[in-house]
N, C-alpha and C. Protein backbone atom coordinates (compact mmCIF):
# COMPACT_ATOMS: atom_id res chain seq x y z
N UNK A 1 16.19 -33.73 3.15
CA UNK A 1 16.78 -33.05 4.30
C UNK A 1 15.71 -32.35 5.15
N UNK A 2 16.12 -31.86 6.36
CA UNK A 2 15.01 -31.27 7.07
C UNK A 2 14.15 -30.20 6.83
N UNK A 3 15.55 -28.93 5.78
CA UNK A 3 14.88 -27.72 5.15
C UNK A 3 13.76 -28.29 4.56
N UNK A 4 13.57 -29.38 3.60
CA UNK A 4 12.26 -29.73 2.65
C UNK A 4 11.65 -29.83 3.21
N UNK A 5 11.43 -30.87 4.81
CA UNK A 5 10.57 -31.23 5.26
C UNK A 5 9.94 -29.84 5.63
N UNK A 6 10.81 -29.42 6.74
CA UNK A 6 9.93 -28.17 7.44
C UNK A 6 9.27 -27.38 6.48
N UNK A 7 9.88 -27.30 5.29
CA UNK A 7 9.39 -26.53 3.95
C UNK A 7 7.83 -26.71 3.83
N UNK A 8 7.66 -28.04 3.20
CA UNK A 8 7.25 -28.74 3.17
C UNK A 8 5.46 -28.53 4.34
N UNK A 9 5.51 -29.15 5.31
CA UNK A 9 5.03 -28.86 6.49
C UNK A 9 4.58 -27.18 6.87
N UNK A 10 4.75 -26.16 6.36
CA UNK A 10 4.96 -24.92 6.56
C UNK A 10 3.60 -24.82 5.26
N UNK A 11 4.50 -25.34 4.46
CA UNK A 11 3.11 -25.29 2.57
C UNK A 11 1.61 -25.66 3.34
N UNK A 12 2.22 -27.00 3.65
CA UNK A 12 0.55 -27.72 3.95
C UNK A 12 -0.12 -27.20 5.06
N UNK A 13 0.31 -26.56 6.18
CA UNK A 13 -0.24 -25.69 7.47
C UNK A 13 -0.52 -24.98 6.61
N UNK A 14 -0.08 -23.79 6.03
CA UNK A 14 -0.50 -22.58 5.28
C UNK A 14 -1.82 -22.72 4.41
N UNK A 15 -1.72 -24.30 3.45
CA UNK A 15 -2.86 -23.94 2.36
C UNK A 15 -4.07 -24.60 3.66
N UNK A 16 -4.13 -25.68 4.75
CA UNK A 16 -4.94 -25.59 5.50
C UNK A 16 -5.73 -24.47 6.04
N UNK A 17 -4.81 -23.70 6.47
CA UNK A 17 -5.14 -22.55 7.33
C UNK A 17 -6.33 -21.84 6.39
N UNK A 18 -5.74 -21.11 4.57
CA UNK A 18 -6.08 -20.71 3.58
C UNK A 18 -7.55 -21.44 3.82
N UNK A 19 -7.74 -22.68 3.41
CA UNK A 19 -8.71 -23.61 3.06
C UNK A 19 -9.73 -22.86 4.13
N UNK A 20 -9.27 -23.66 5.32
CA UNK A 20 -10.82 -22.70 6.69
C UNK A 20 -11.02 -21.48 6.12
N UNK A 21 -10.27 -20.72 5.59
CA UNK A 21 -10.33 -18.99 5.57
C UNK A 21 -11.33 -18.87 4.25
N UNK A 22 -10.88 -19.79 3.47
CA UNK A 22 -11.77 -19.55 1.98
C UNK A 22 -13.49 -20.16 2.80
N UNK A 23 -13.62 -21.12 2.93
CA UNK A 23 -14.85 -22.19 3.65
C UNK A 23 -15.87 -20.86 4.42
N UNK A 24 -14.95 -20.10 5.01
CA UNK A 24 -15.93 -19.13 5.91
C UNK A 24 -16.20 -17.57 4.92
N UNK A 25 -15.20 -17.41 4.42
CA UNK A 25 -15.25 -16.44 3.07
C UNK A 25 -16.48 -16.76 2.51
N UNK A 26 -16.58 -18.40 1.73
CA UNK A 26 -17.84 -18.16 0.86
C UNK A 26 -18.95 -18.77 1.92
N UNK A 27 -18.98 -18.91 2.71
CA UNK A 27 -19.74 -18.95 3.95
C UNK A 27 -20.75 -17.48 3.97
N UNK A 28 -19.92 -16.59 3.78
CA UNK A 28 -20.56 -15.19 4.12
C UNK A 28 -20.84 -14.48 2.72
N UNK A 29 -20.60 -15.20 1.76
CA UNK A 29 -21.18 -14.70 -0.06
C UNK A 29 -20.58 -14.04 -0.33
N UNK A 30 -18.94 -14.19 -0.23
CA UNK A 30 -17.68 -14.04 -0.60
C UNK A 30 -16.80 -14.85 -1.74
N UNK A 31 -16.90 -14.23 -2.97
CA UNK A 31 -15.99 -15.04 -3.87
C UNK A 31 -14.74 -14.92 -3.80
N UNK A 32 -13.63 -16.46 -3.59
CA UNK A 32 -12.30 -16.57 -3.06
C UNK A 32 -11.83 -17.47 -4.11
N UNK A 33 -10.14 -16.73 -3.80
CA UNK A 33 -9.59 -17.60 -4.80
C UNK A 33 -8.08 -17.47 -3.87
N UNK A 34 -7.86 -18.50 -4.03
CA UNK A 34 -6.28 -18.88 -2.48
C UNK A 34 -5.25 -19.10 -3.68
N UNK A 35 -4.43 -18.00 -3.31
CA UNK A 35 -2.74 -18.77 -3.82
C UNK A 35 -1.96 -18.89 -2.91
N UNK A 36 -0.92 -19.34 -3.39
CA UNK A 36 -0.03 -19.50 -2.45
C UNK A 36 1.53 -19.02 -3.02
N UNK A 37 2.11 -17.94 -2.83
CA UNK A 37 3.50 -17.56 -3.44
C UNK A 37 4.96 -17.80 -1.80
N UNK A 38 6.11 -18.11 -2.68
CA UNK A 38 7.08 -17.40 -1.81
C UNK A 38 7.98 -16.68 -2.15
N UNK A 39 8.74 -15.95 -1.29
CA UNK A 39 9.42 -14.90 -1.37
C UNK A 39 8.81 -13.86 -0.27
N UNK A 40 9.59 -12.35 -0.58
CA UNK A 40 8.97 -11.76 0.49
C UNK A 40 7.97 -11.27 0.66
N UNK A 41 7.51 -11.37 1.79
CA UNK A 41 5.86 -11.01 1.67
C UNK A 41 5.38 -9.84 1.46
N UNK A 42 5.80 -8.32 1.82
CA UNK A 42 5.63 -7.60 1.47
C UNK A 42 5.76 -7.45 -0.42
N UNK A 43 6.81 -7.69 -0.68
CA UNK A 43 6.72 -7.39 -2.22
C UNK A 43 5.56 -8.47 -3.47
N UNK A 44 5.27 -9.81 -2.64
CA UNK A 44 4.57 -11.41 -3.16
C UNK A 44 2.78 -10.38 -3.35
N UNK A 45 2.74 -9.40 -1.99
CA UNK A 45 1.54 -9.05 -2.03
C UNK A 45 1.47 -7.56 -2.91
N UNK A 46 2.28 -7.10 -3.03
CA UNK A 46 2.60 -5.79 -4.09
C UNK A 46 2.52 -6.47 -5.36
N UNK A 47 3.60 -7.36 -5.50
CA UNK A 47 3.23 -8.27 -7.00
C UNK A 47 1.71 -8.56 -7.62
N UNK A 48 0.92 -9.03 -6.50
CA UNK A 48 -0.73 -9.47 -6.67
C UNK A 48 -1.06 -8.57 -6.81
N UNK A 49 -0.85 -7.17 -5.78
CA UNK A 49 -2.29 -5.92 -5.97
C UNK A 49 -1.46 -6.04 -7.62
N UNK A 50 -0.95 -5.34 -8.00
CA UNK A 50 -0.17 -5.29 -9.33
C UNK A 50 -1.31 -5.63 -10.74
N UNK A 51 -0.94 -7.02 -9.99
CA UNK A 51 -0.67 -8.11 -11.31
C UNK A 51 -2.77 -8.29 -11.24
N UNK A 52 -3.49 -8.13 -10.50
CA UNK A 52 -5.08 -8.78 -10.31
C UNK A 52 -5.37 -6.67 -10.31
N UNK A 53 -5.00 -5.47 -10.17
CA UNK A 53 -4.98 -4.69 -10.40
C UNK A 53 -6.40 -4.64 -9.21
N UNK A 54 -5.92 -4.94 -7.97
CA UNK A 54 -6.99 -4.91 -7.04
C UNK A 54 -6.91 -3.14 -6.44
N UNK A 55 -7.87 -2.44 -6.12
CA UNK A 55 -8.01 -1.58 -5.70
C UNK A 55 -8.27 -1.41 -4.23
N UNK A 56 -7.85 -2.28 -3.03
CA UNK A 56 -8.43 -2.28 -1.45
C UNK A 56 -7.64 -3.79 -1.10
N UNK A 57 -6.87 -3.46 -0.58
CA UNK A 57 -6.17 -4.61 0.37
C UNK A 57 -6.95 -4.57 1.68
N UNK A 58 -7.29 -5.88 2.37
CA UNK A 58 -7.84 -6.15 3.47
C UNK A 58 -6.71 -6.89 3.86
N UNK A 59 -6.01 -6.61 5.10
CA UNK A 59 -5.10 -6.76 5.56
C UNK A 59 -5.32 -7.40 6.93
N UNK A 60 -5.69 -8.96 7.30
CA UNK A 60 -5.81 -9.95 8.50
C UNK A 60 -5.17 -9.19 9.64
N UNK A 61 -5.49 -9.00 10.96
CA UNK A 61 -4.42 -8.86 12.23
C UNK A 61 -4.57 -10.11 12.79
N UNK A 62 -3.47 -10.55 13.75
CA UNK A 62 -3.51 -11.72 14.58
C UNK A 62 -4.52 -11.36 15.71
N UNK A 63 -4.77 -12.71 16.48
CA UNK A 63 -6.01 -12.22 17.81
C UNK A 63 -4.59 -12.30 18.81
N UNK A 64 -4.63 -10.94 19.28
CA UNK A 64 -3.60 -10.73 20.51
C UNK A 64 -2.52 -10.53 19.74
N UNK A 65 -2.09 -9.55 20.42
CA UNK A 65 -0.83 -8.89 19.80
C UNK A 65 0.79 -9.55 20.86
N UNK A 66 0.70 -10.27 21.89
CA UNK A 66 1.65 -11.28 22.90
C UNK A 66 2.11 -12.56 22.45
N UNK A 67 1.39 -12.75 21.83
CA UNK A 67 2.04 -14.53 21.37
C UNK A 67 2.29 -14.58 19.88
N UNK A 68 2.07 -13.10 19.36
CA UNK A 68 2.07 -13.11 17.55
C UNK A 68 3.87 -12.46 17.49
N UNK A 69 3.86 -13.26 15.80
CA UNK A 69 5.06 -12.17 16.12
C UNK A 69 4.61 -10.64 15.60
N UNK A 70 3.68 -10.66 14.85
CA UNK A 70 3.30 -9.63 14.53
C UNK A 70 2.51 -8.30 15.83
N UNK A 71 2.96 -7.52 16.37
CA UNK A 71 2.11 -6.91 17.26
C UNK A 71 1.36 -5.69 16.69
N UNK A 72 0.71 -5.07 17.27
CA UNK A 72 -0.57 -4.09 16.65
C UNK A 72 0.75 -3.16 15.55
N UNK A 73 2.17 -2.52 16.52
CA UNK A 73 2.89 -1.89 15.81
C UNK A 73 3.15 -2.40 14.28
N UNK A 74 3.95 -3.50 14.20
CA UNK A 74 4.45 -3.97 13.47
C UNK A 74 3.06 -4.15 12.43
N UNK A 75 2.05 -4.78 12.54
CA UNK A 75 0.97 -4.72 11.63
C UNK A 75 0.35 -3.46 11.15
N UNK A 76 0.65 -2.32 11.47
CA UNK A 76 0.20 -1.01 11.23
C UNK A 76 1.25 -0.52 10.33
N UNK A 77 2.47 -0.83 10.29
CA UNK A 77 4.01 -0.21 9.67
C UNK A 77 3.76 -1.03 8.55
N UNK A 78 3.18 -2.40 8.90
CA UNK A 78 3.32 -3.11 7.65
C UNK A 78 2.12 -2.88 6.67
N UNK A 79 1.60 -2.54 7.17
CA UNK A 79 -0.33 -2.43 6.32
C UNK A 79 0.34 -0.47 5.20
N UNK A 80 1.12 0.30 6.17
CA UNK A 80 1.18 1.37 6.36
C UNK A 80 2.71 1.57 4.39
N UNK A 81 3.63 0.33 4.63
CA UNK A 81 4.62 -0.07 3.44
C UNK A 81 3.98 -0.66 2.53
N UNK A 82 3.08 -1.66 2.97
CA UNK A 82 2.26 -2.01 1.09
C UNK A 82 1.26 -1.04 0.82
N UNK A 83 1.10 -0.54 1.66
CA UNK A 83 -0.17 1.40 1.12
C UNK A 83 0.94 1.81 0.15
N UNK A 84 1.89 2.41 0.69
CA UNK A 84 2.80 3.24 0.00
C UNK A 84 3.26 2.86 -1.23
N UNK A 85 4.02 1.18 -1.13
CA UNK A 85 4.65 1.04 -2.27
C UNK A 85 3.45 0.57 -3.11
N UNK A 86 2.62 0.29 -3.23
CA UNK A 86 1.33 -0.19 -3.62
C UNK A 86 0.24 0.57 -4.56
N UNK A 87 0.17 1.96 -3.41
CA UNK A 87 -0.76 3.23 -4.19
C UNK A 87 -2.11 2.83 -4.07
N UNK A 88 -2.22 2.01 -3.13
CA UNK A 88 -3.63 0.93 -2.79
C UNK A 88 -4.14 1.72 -1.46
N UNK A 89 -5.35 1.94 -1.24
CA UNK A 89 -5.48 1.37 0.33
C UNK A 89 -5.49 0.23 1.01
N UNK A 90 -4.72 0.51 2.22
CA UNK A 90 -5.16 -1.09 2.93
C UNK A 90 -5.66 -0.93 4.18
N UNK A 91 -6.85 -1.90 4.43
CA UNK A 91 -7.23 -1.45 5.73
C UNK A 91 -6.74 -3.02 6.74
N UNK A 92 -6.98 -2.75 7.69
CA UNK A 92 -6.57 -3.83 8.69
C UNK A 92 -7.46 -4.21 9.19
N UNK A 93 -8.02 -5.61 9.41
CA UNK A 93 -9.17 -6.06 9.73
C UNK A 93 -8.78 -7.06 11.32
N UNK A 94 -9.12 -6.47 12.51
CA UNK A 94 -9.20 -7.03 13.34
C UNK A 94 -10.03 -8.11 14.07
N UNK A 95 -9.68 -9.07 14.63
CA UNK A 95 -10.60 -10.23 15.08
C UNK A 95 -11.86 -10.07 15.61
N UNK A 96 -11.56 -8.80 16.56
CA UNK A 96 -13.01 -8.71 17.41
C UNK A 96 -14.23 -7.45 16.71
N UNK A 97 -13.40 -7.26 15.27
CA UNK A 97 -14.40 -6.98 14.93
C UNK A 97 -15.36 -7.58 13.52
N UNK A 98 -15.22 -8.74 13.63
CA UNK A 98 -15.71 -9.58 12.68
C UNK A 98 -16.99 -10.39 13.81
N UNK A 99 -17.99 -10.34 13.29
CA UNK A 99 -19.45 -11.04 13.56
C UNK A 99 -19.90 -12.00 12.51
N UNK A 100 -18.96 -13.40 12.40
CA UNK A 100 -19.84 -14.48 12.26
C UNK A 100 -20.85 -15.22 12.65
């Protein structure tokens, strides 16, 4: 049915996307390791700090806050709910300030 497909199609964009992201990660002498969970995202990434007992969430922003659905707000509230339920810091890492 179509749900699988789009399903489907959604997986393989995602671990692509992942893939470039890891490639430039150890690009810069960064050790990476990509999963891929579903469910909701806020709690999928509470589960990980958790479960890998990570101490510092680095938290991606989109480039441009107009065509994302995510805008600066919404990425600050959200960085601001996995702090809380988490007990982590998280910081938010914006596009223009990364120098590859």
């Amino acid at each position: 049915p179509l749900q699988t497909a789009v399903r489907e199609e959604l997986i393989w964009m995602g671990k692509a996307l992942l893939r470039t992201a890891q490639q430039r990660a150890r690009m810069a002498g960064l050790d990476v390791k990509m999963e891929i969970r579903e469910g909701r995202v806020q709690d999928e990434i509470c589960n990980y700090i958790a479960e890998t007992q990570a101490s510092l969430l680095l938290l991606g922003a989109p480039r441009g806050s107009t065509a994302n659905v995510f805008g600066d707000d919404l990425v600050e509230r959200f960085a601001h709910n996995i702090q809380q339920s988490s007990g982590i810091p998280v910081e938010i890492v914006r596009p223009e300030t990364i120098h590859v």
